[in-house]
Protein backbone atom coordinates (compact mmCIF):
# COMPACT_ATOMS: atom_id res chain seq x y z
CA UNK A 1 -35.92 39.80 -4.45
CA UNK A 2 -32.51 37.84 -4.03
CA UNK A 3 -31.96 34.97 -2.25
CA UNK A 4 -30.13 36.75 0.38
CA UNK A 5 -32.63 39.53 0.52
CA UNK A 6 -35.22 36.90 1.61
CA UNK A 7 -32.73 35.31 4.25
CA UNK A 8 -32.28 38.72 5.72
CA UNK A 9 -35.93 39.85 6.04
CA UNK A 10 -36.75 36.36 7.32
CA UNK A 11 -33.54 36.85 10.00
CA UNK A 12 -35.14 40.49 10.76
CA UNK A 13 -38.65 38.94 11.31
CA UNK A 14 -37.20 36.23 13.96
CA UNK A 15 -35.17 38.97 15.54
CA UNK A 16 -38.44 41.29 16.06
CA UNK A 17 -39.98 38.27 17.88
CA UNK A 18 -42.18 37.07 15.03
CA UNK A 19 -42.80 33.83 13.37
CA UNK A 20 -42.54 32.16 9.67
CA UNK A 21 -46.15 31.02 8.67
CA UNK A 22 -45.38 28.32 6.21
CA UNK A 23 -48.08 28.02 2.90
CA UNK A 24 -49.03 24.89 1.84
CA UNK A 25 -46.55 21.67 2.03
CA UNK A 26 -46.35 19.55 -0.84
CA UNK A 27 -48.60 16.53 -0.20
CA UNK A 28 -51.43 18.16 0.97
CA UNK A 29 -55.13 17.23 0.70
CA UNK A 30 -56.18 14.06 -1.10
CA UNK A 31 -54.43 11.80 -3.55
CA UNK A 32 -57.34 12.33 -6.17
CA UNK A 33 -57.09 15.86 -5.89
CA UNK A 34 -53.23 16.00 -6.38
CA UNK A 35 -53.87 13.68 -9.51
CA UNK A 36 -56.58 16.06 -11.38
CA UNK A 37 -54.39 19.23 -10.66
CA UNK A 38 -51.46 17.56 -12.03
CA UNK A 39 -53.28 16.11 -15.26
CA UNK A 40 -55.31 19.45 -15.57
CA UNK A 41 -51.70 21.63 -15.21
CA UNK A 42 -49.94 19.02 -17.38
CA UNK A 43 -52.25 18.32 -20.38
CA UNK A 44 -52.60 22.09 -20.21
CA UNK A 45 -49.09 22.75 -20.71
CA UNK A 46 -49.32 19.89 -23.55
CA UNK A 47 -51.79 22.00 -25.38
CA UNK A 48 -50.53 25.32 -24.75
CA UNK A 49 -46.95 24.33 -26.06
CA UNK A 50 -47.90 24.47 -29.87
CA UNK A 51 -51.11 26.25 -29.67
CA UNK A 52 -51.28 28.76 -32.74
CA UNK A 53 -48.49 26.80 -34.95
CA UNK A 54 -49.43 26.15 -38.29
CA UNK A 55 -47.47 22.79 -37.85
CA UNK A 56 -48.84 22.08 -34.17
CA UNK A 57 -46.90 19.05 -33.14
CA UNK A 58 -44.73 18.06 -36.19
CA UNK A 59 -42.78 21.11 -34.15
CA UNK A 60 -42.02 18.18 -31.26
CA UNK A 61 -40.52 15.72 -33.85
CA UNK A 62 -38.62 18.26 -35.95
CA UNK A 63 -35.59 18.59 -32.93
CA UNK A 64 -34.76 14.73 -32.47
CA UNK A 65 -35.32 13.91 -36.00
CA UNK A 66 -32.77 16.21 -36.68
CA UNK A 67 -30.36 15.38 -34.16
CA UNK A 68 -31.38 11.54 -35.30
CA UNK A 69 -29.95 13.08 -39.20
CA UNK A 70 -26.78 14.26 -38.13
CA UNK A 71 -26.24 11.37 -35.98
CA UNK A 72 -27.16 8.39 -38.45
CA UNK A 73 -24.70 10.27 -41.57
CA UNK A 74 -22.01 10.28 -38.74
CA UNK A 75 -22.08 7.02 -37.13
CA UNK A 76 -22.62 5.61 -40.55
CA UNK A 77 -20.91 7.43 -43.02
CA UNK A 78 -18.15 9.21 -41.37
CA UNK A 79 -17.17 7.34 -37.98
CA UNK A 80 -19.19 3.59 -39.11
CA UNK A 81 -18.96 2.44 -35.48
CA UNK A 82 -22.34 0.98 -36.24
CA UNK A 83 -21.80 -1.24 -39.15
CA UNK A 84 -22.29 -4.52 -36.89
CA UNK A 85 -25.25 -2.79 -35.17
CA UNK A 86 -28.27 -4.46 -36.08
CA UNK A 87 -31.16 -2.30 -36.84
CA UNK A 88 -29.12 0.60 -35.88
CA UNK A 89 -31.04 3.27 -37.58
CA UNK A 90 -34.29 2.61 -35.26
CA UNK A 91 -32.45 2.08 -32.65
CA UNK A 92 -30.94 5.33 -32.73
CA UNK A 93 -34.35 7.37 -32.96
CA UNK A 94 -35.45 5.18 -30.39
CA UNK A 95 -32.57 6.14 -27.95
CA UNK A 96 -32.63 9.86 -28.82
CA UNK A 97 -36.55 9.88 -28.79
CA UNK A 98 -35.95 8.58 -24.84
CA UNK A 99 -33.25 10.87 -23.85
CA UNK A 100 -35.39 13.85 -25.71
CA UNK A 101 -38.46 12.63 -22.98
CA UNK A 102 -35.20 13.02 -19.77
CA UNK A 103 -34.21 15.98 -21.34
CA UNK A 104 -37.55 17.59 -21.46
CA UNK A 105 -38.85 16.68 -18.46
CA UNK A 106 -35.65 17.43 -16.00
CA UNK A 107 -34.47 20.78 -18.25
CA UNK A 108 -38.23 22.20 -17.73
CA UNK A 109 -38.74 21.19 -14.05
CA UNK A 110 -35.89 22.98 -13.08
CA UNK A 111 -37.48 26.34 -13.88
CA UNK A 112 -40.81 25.10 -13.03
CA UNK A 113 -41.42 26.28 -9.66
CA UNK A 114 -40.69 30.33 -10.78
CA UNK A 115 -43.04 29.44 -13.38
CA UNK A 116 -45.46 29.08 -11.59
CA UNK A 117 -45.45 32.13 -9.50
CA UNK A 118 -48.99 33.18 -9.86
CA UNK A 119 -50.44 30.67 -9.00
CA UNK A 120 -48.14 29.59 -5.59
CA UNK A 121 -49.08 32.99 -4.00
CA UNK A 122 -52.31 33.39 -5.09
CA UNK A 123 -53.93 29.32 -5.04
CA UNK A 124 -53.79 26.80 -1.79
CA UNK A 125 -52.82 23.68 -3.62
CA UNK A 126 -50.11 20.81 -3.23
CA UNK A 127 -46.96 22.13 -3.95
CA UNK A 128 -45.88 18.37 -5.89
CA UNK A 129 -48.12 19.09 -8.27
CA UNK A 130 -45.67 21.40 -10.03
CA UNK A 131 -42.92 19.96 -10.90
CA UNK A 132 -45.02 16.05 -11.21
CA UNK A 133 -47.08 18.02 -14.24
CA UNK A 134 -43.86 19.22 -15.96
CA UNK A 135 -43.10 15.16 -16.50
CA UNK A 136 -46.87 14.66 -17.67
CA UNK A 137 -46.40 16.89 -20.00
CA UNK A 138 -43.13 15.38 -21.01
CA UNK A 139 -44.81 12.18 -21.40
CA UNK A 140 -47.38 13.36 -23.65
CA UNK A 141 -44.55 14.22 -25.62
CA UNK A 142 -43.24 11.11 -25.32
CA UNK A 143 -46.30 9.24 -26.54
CA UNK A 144 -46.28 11.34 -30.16
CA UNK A 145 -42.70 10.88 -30.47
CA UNK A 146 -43.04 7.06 -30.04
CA UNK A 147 -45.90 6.97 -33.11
CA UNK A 148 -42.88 8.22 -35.16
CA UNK A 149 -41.20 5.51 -33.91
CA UNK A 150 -42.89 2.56 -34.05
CA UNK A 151 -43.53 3.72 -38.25
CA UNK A 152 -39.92 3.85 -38.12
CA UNK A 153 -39.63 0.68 -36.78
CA UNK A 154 -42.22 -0.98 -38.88
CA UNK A 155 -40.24 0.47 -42.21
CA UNK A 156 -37.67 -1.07 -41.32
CA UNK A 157 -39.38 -4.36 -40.93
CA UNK A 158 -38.02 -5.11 -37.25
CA UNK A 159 -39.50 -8.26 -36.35
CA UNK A 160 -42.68 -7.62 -33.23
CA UNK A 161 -41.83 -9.64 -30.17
CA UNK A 162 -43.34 -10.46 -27.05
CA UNK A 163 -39.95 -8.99 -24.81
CA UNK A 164 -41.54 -5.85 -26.77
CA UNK A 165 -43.66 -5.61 -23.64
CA UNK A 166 -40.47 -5.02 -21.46
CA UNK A 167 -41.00 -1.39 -22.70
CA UNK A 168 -43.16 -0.43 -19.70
CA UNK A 169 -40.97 -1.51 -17.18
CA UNK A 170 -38.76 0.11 -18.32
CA UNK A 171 -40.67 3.21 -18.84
CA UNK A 172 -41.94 3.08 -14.89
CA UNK A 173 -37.94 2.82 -14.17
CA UNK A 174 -37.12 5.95 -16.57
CA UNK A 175 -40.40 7.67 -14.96
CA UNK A 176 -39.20 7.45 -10.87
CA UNK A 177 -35.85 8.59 -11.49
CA UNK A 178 -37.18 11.34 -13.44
CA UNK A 179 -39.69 12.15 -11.07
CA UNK A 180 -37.18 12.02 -7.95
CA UNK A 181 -34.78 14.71 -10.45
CA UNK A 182 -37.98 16.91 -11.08
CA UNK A 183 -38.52 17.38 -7.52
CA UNK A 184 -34.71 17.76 -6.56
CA UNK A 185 -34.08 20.12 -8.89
CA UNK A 186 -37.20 22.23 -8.95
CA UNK A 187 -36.69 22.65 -5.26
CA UNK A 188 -32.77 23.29 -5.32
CA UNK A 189 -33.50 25.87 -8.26
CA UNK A 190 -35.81 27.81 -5.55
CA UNK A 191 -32.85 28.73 -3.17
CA UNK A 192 -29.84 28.02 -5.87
CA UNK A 193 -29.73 29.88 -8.98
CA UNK A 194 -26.93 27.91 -10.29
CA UNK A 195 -28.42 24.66 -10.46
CA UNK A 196 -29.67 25.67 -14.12
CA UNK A 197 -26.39 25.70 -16.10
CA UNK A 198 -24.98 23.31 -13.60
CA UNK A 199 -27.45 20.65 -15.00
CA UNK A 200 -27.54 22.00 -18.54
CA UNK A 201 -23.84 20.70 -18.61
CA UNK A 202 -24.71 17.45 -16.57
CA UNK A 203 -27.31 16.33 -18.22
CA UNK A 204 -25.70 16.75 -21.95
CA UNK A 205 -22.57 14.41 -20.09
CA UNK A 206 -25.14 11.61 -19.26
CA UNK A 207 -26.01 11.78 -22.95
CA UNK A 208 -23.07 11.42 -24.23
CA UNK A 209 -22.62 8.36 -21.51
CA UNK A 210 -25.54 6.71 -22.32
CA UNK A 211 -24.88 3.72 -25.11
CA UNK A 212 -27.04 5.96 -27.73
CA UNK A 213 -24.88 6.86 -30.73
CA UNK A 214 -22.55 3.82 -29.60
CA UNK A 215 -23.18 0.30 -28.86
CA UNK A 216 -22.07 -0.43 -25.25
CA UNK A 217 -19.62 -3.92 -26.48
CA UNK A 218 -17.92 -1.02 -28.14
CA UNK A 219 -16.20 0.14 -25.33
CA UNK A 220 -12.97 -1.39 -24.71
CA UNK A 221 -12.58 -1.92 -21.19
CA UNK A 222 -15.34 -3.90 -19.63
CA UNK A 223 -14.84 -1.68 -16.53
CA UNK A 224 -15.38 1.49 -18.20
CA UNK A 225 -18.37 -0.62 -19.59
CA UNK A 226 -19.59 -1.60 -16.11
CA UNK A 227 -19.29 2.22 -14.91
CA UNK A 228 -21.30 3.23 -17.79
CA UNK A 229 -24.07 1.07 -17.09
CA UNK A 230 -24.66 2.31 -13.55
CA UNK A 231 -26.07 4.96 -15.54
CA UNK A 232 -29.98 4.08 -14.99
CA UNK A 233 -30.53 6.17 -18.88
CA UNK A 234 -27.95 3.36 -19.80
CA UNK A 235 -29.89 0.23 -18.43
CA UNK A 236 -33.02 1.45 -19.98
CA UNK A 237 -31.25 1.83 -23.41
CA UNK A 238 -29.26 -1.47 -23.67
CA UNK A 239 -32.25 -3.41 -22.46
CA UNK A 240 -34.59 -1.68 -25.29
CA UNK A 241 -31.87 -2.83 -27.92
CA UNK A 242 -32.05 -6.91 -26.64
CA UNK A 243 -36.05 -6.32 -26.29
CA UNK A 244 -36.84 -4.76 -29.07
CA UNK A 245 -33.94 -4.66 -32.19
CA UNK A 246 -31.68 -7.51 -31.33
CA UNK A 247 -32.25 -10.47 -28.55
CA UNK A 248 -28.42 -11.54 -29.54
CA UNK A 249 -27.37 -8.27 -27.64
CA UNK A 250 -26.59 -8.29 -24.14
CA UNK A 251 -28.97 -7.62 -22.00
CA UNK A 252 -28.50 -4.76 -19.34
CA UNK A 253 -27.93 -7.39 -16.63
CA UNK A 254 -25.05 -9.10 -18.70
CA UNK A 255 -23.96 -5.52 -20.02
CA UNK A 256 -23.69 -4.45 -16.14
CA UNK A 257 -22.19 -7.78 -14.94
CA UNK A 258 -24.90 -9.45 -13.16
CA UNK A 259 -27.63 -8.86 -10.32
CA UNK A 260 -25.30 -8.27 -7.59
CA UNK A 261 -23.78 -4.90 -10.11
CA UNK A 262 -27.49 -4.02 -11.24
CA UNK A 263 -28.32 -3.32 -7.98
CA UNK A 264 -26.40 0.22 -8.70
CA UNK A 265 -28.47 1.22 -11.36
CA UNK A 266 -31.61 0.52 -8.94
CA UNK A 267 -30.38 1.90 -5.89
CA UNK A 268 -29.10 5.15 -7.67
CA UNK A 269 -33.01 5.25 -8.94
CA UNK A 270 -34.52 5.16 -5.53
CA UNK A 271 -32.11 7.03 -3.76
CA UNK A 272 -32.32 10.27 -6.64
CA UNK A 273 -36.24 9.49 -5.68
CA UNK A 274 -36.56 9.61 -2.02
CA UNK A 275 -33.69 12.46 -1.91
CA UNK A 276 -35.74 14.59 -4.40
CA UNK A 277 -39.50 13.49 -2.54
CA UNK A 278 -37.57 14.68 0.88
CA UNK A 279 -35.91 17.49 -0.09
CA UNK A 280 -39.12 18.83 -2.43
CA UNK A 281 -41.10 18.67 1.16
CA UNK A 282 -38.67 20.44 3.20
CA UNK A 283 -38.57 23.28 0.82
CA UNK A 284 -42.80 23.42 -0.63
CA UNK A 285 -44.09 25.12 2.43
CA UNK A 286 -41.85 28.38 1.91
CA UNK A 287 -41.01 28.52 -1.63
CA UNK A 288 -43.92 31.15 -2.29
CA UNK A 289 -41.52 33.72 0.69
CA UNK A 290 -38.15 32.49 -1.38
CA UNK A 291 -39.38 33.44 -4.86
């Protein structure tokens, strides 16, 4: 049934005197229960995904290893933007491996809702649980992906630091914006069907704007720099490269040009958050009548 369909029956209803009865919202019942449904559903999904292939989860590296390929010959071979790049090679995995974990999570959240028809008419169960397994799941990934990484890394002999630990941070930042997409999209995708190739094209422009297959000092104007780093993907990515590969390269504060400019980033974070969390609860209680 279309979208319209659903708005007319529901108009017809009113008209005939009767009333909506909404299901269940999308923070109800406890806070442990919400967390074992959304492990359960997400580790699940985790299993599920490669269940039956002969090369099980190799099948999760093969895509940005391959992307990480095309992209090293190019930026090294062909266009050598990267020749002053230190550890540029790791860094690049590293930086696609990330984007891969956005990607996943966000692309797969936006469908997530439909997907789970069955079980939104037939189960009582908070509605966040949804789209919040979709980025467990996408984590899970992340965590095999990084084992490829950190051999990577240790190949190529890239000296362990203590600013290593400014990896989780960083992660929790990656993780909330994430999270406030998942829900804003999931829910949007519910009542608009366009909101799939809409961010198909969006999110491959924030890739593309995200310092990954270019250092950010290679950018010519420093304002064009600035506007790229208000890109939160972007402030995760340059401050992995001072962290991690190089601690002579700027770090996302100096990239951005200072506290008073990082407060973008930030504020684009929680405001993507609390706009998806809000907008996710508005639209739970009758998503099972709009499907």
């Amino acid at each position: 049934m279309s979208t319209t369909d659903v708005a007319a029956d529901i108009e017809r209803i009113k008209a005939a005197g009767g009333k909506r009865i909404p299901g269940p919202g999308a923070y109800v019942g406890s806070l442990r229960r919400m967390a074992n449904l959304t492990w359960t559903l997400g580790f699940l999904e985790f299993r599920l995904k490669f269940f039956g292939a002969i090369l099980g989860y190799l099948w999760q590296l093969m895509r940005p290893a391959m992307l990480f390929g095309v992209y090293f010959v190019l930026f090294t071979e062909i266009v050598p933007v990267s020749k002053d790049v230190k550890y540029f090679a790791p860094l690049l995995l590293f930086g696609i491996m990330m984007y891969q974990f956005f990607g996943d999570a966000t692309g797969s959240a936006v469908r997530a809702v439909p997907a789970a028809e069955g079980l939104v008419r037939k189960i009582h169960f908070p509605r966040i649980v949804i789209p919040v397994s979709v980025v467990v799941t996408a984590l899970l990934n992340l965590a095999v992906n990084l084992i490829a990484v950190l051999v990577f890394i240790g190949i190529s002999r890239v000296p362990l630091r203590w600013s290593w630990l400014e990896f989780f941070p960083m992660l929790a930042l990656l993780v909330v914006f994430i999270l406030g997409l998942a829900l804003l999209l999931s829910a949007l995708f519910v009542r608009f069907r366009d909101v799939a190739p809409i961010w198909e094209v969006f999110s491959l422009a924030l890739f593309y704007g995200t310092p990954i297959l270019y250092p950010i000092d290679t950018v010519d104007s420093r304002v064009l720099q600035q506007i790229v780093m208000c890109n939160p993907l972007a402030v995760v990515q340059q401050q992995m490269r001072h962290s991690i590969f190089d601690p002579s390269a700027a770090t996302a504060v100096e990239a951005i040009g200072g506290w008073t400019m990082m407060l973008i980033p930030i504020g684009i974070t929680v405001f993507v958050f609390v706009l998806g969390a809000w907008t996710y609860s508005r639209i739970a209680p009758h998503v099972a009548e709009e499907l």
